[in-house]
Protein backbone atom coordinates (compact mmCIF):
# COMPACT_ATOMS: atom_id res chain seq x y z
CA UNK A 1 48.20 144.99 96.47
CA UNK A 2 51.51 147.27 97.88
CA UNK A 3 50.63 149.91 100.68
CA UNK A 4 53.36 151.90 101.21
CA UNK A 5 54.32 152.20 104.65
CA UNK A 6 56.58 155.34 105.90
CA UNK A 7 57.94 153.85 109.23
CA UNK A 8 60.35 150.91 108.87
CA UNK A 9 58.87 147.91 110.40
CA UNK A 10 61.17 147.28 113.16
CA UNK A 11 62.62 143.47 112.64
CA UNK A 12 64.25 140.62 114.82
CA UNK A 13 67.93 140.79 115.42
CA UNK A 14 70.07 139.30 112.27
CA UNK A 15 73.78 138.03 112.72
CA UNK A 16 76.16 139.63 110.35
CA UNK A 17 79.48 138.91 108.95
CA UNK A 18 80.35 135.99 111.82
CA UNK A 19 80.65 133.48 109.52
CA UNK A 20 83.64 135.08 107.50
CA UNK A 21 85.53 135.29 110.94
CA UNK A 22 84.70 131.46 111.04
CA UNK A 23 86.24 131.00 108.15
CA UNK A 24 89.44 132.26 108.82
CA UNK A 25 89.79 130.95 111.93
CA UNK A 26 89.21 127.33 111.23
CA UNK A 27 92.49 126.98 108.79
CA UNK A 28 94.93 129.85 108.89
CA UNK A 29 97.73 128.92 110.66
CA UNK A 30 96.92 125.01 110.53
CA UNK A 31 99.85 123.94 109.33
CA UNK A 32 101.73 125.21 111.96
CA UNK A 33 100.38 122.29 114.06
CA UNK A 34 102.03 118.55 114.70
CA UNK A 35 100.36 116.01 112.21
CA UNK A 36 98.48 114.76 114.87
CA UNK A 37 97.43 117.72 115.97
CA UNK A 38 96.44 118.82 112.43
CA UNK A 39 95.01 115.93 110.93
CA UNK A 40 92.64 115.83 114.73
CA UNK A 41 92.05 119.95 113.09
CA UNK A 42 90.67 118.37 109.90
CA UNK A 43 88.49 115.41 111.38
CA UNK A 44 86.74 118.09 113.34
CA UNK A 45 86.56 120.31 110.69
CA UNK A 46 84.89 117.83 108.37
CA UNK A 47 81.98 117.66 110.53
CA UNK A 48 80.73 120.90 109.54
CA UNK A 49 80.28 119.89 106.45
CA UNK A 50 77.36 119.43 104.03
CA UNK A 51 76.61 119.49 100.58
CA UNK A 52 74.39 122.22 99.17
CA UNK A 53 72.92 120.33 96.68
CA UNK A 54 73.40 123.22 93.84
CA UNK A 55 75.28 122.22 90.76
CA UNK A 56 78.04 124.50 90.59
CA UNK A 57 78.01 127.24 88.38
CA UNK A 58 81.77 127.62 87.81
CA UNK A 59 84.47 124.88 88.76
CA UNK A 60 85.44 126.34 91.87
CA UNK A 61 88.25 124.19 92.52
CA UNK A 62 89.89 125.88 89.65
CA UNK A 63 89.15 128.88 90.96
CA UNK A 64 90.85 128.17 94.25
CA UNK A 65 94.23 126.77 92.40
CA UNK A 66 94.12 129.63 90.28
CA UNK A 67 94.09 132.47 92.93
CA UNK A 68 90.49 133.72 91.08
CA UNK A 69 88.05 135.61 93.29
CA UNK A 70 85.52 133.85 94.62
CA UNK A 71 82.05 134.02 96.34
CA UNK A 72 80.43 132.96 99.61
CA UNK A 73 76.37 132.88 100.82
CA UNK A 74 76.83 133.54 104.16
CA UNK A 75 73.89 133.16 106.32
CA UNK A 76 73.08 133.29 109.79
CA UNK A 77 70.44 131.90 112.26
CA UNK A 78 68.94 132.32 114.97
CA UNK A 79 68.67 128.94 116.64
CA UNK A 80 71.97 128.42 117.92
CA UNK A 81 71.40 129.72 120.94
CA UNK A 82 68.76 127.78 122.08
CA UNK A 83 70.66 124.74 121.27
CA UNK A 84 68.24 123.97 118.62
CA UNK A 85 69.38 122.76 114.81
CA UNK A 86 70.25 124.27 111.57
CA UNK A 87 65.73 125.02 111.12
CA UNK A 88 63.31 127.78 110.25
CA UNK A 89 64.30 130.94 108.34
CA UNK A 90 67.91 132.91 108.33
CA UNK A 91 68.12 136.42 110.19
CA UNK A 92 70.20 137.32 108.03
CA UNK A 93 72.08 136.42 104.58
CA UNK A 94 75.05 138.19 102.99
CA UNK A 95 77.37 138.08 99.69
CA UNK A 96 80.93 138.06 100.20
CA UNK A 97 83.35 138.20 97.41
CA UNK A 98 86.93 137.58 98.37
CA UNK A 99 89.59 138.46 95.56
CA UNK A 100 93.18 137.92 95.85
CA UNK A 101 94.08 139.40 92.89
CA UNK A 102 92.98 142.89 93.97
CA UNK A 103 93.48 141.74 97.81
CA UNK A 104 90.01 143.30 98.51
CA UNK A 105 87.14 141.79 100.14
CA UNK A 106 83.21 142.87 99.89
CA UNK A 107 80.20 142.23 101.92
CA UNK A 108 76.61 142.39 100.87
CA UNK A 109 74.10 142.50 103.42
CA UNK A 110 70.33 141.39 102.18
CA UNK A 111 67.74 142.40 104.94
CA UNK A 112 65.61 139.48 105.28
CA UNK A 113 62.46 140.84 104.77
CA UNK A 114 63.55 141.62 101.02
CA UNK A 115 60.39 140.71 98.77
CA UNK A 116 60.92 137.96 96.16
CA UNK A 117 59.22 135.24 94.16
CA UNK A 118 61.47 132.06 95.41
CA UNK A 119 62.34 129.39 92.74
CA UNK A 120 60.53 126.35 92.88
CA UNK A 121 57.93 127.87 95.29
CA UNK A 122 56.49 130.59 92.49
CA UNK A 123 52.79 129.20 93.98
CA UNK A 124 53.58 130.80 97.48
CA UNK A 125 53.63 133.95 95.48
CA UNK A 126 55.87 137.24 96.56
CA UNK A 127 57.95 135.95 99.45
CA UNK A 128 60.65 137.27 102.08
CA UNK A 129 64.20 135.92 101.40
CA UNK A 130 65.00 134.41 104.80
CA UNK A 131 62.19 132.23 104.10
CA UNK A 132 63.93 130.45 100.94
CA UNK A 133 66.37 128.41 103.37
CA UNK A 134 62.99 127.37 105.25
CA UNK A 135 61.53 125.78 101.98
CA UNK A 136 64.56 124.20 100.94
CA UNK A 137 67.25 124.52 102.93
CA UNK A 138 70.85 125.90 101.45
CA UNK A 139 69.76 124.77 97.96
CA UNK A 140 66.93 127.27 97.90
CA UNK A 141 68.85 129.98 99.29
CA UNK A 142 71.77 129.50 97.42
CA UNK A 143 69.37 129.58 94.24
CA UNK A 144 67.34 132.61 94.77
CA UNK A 145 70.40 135.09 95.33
CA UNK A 146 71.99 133.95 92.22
CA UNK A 147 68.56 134.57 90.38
CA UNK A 148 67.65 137.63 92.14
CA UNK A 149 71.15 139.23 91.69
CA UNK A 150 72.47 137.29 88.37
CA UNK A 151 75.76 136.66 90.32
CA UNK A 152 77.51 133.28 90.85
CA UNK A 153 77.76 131.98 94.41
CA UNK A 154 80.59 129.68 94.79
CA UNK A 155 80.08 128.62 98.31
CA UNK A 156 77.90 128.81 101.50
CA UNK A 157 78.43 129.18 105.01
CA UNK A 158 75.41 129.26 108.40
CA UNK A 159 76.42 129.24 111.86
CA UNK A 160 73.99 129.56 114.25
CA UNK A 161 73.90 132.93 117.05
CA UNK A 162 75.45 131.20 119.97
CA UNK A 163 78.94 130.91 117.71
CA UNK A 164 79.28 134.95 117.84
CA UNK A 165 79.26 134.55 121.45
CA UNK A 166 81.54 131.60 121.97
CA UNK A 167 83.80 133.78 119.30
CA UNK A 168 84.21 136.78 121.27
CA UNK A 169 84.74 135.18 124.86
CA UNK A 170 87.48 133.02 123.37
CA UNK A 171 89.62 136.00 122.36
CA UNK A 172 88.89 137.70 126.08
CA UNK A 173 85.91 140.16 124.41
CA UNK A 174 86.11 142.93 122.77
CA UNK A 175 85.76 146.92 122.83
CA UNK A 176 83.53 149.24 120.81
CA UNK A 177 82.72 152.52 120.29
CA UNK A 178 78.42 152.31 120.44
CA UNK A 179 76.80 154.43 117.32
CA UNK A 180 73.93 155.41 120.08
CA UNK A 181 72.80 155.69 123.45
CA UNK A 182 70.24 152.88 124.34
CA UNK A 183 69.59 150.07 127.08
CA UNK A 184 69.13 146.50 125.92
CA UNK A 185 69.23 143.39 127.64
CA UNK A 186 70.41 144.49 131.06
CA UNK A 187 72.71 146.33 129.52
CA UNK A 188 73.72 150.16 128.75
CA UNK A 189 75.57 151.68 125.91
CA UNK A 190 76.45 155.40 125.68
CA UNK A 191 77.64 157.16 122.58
CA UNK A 192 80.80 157.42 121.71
CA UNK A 193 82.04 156.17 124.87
CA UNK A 194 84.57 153.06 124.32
CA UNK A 195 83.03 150.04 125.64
CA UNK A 196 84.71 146.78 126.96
CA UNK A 197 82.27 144.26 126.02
CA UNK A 198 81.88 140.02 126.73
CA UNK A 199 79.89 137.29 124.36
CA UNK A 200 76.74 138.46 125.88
CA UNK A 201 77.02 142.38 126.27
CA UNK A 202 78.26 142.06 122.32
CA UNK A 203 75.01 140.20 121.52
CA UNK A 204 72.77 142.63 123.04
CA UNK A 205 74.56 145.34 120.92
CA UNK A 206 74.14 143.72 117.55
CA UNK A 207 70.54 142.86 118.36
CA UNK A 208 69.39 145.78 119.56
CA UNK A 209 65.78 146.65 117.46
CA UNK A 210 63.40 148.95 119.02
CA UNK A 211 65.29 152.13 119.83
CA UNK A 212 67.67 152.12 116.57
CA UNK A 213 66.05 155.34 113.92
CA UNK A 214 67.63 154.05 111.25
CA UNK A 215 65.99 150.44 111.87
CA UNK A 216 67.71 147.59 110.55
CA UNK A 217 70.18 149.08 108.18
CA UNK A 218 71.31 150.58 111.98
CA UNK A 219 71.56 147.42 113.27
CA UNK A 220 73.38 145.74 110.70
CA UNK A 221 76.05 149.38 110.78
CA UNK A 222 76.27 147.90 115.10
CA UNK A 223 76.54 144.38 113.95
CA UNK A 224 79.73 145.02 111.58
CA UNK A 225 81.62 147.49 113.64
CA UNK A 226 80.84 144.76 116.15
CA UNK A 227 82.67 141.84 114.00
CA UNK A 228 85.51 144.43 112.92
CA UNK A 229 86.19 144.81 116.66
CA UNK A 230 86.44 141.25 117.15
CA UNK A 231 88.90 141.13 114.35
CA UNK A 232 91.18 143.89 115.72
CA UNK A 233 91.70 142.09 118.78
CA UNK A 234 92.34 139.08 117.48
CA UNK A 235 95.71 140.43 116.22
CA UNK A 236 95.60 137.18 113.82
CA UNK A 237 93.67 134.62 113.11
CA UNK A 238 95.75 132.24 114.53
CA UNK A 239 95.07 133.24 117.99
CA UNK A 240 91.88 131.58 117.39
CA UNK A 241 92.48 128.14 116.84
CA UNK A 242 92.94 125.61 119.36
CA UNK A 243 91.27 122.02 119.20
CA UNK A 244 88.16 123.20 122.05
CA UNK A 245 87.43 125.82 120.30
CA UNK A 246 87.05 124.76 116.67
CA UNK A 247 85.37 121.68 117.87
CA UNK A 248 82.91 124.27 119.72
CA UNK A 249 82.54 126.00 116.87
CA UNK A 250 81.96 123.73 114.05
CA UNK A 251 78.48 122.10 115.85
CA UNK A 252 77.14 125.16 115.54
CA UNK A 253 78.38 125.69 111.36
CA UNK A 254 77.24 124.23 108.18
CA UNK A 255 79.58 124.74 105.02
CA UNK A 256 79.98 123.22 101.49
CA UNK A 257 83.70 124.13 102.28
CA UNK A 258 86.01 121.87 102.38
CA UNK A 259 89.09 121.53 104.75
CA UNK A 260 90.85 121.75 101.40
CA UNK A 261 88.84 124.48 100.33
CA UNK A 262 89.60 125.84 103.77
CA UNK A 263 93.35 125.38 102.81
CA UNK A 264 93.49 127.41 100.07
CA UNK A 265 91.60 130.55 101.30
CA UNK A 266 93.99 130.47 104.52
CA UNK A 267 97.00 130.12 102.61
CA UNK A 268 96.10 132.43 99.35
CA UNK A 269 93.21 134.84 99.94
CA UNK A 270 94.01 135.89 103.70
CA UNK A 271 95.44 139.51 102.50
CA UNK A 272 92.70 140.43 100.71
CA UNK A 273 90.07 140.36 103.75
CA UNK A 274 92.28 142.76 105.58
CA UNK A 275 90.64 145.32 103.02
CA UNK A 276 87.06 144.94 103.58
CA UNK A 277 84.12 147.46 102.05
CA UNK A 278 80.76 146.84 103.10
CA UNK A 279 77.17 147.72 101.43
CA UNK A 280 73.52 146.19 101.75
CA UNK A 281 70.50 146.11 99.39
CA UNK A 282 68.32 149.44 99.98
CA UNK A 283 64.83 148.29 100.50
CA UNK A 284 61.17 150.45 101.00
CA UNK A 285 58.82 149.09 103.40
CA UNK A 286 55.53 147.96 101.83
CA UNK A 287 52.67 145.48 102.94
CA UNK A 288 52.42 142.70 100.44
CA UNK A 289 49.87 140.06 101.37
CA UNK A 290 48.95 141.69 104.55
CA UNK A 291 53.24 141.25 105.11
CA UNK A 292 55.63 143.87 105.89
CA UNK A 293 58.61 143.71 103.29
CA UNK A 294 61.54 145.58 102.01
CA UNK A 295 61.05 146.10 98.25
CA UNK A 296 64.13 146.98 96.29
CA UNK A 297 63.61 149.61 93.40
CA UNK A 298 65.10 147.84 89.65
CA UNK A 299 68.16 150.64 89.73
CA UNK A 300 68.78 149.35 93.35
CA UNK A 301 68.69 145.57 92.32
CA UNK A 302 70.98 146.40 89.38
CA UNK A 303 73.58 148.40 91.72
CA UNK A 304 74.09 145.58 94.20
CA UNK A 305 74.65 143.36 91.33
CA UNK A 306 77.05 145.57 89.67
CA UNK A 307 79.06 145.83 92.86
CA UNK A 308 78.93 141.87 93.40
CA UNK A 309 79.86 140.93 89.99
CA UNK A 310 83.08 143.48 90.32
CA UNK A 311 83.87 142.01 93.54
CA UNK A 312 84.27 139.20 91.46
CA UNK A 313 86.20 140.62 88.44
CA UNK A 314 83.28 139.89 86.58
CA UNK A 315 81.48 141.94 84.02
CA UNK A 316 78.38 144.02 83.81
CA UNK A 317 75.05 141.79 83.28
CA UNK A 318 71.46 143.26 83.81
CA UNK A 319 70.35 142.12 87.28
CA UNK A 320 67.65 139.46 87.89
CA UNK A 321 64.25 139.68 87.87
CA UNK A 322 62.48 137.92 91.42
CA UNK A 323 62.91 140.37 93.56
CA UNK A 324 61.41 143.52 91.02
CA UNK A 325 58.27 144.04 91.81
CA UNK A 326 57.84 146.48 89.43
CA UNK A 327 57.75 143.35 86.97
CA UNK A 328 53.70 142.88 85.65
CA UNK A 329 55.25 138.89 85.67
CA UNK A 330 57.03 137.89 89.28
CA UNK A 331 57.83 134.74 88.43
CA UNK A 332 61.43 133.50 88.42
CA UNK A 333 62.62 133.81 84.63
CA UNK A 334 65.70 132.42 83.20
CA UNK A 335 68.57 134.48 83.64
CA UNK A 336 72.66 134.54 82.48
CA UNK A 337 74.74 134.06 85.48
CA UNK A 338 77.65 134.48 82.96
CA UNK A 339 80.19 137.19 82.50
CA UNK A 340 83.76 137.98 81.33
CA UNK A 341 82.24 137.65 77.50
CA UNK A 342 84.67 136.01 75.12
CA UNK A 343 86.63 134.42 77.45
CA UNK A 344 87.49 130.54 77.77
CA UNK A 345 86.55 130.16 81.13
CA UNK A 346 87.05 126.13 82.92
CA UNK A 347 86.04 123.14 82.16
CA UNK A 348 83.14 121.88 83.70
CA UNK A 349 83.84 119.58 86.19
CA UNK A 350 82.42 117.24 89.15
CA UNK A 351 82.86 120.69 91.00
CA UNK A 352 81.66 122.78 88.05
CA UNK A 353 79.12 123.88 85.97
CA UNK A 354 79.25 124.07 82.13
CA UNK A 355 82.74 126.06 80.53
CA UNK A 356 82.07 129.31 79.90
CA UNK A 357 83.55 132.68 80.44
CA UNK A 358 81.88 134.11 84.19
């Protein structure tokens, strides 16, 4: 039975948009380095990754050699700064779509409380999203976006919160302007008021959750003008590699990318993320199951997908139908991840799914 609550249940810090700030950083500029130097760059960049275990539902290495837009889960936990593993649920998951031929890049935010019946676990009945990478691990994550928003994910990316602060002390911190005046973690933040900040003073500003009215759609608005920041003084992405660092960084990442992967964002879709727009799914709080959970309306579902799929140069398809819980059935249901009707599309491949137009 849904209670509707009128006060925002205030939530645990996510990390937002890190991971795309990884990705840029561990390749652009790599060739730039001796071969020593660069093949020691890919060794270490090969340990961050790991197979998904999703069968691919477009050949995405044709859609890297072709300069077509692509899509990356990125997800974020909140382990890594306890030294712990890649474990237990994400704070926070996002959809980015990066697409050269447009040279514009988007960023979905999904608050992790979003209410929806995860595949393969329909028993556990309505769920929260950030628990799908507990149940099954990228797989399951990786799988329930695509379902809930009928979009293809071509990729995934987790780094654990201790990488946002390593980040930002490596490039000397950075400065932002605070949305509001509040006190967190021994630190304070004033309005308006320009604000040098290190790894740790950034970290209390992103995961700020009491004192925030607008709750955790505020936080994640902190948490991106936070990342943007970061990217501005970077100057280029460049400035961020050196052997430490990356070797730093990639214990606390996961990926399905590889480093050739890697090579052909860094060297073909690096223009487009200097034109990033940003949204997130607009949830109501309710109590399901004695749970506080953000339930997305059917018109809201179908906008996020709508702005994913043209992200993606992709067109319009109904959205999916686990996360409406306006449904009488919640169950997962079969749904057509498919778009650009009447065209060829690729060959499947060992790196794709069936041909097809997407």
């Amino acid at each position: 039975m849904m209670e509707p609550r009128h006060r925002p249940r205030k939530k645990r810090h996510p990390i937002r948009n890190l991971v795309i700030v990884l990705i840029l950083a561990l390749l652009a500029g790599g060739t730039a380095y001796g071969m020593h130097k660069y093949q020691s760059l890919k060794n270490t960049v090969k340990t961050s990754y790991k197979a998904s275990g999703v069968k691919k539902l477009r050949n995405v290495k044709t859609q890297l050699s072709e300069k077509k837009p692509i899509s990356i889960l990125l997800m974020g936990t909140d382990t890594g700064a306890l030294g712990r593993t890649f474990s237990g649920r994400t704070d926070s998951m996002m959809v980015v779509t990066i697409n050269p031929k447009t040279n514009k890049t988007t960023i979905t935010s999904l608050p992790r409380d979003t209410a929806v019946t995860i595949p393969g676990y329909e028993d556990y009945g309505v769920s929260k999203i950030n628990a799908a990478y507990a149940y099954g691990k990228s797989k399951t994550a990786i799988t329930t976006v695509q379902q809930m928003l009928n979009v293809p994910i071509d990729f995934y990316a987790i780094i654990n919160m201790g990488g946002m602060e390593k980040i930002i002390n490596e490039v000397g911190g950075v400065t932002v302007k605070p949305t509001l005046s509040f006190s967190y973690g021994g630190y304070t933040f004033k309005k308006g008021v320009k604000t040098h900040m290190n790894g740790k003073k950034a970290l209390a500003y992103a995961r700020m959750r009491d004192d925030d009215p607008k709750g955790d759609y505020g936080r994640q608005t902190r948490q991106r003008k936070a990342i943007m920041a970061l990217l501005a003084k970077s100057g280029s992405v460049s400035t961020l590699l050196n052997q430490q660092f990356i070797s730093s960084l990639t214990k606390q990442t996961q990926t399905d990318l590889t480093f050739n992967d890697l090579t052909a964002l860094a060297t073909n879709y690096l223009s487009a993320t200097k034109h990033i727009k940003t949204t997130h799914l607009q949830g109501t709080s309710e109590t399901i199951n004695g749970q506080s959970m953000e339930v997305a309306s059917k018109s809201e579902l179908q906008r996020v997908t709508t702005y994913i799929r043209k992200g993606l140069g992709l067109t319009y398809k109904k959205t999916g139908s686990i996360a409406d819980m306006s449904a009488t059935n919640t169950a997962t249901t079969s749904t057509d991840i498919t778009g650009n009707s009447g065209s060829t599309g690729d060959a499947g491949g060992s790196t794709g799914g069936p041909g097809g137009g997407y």
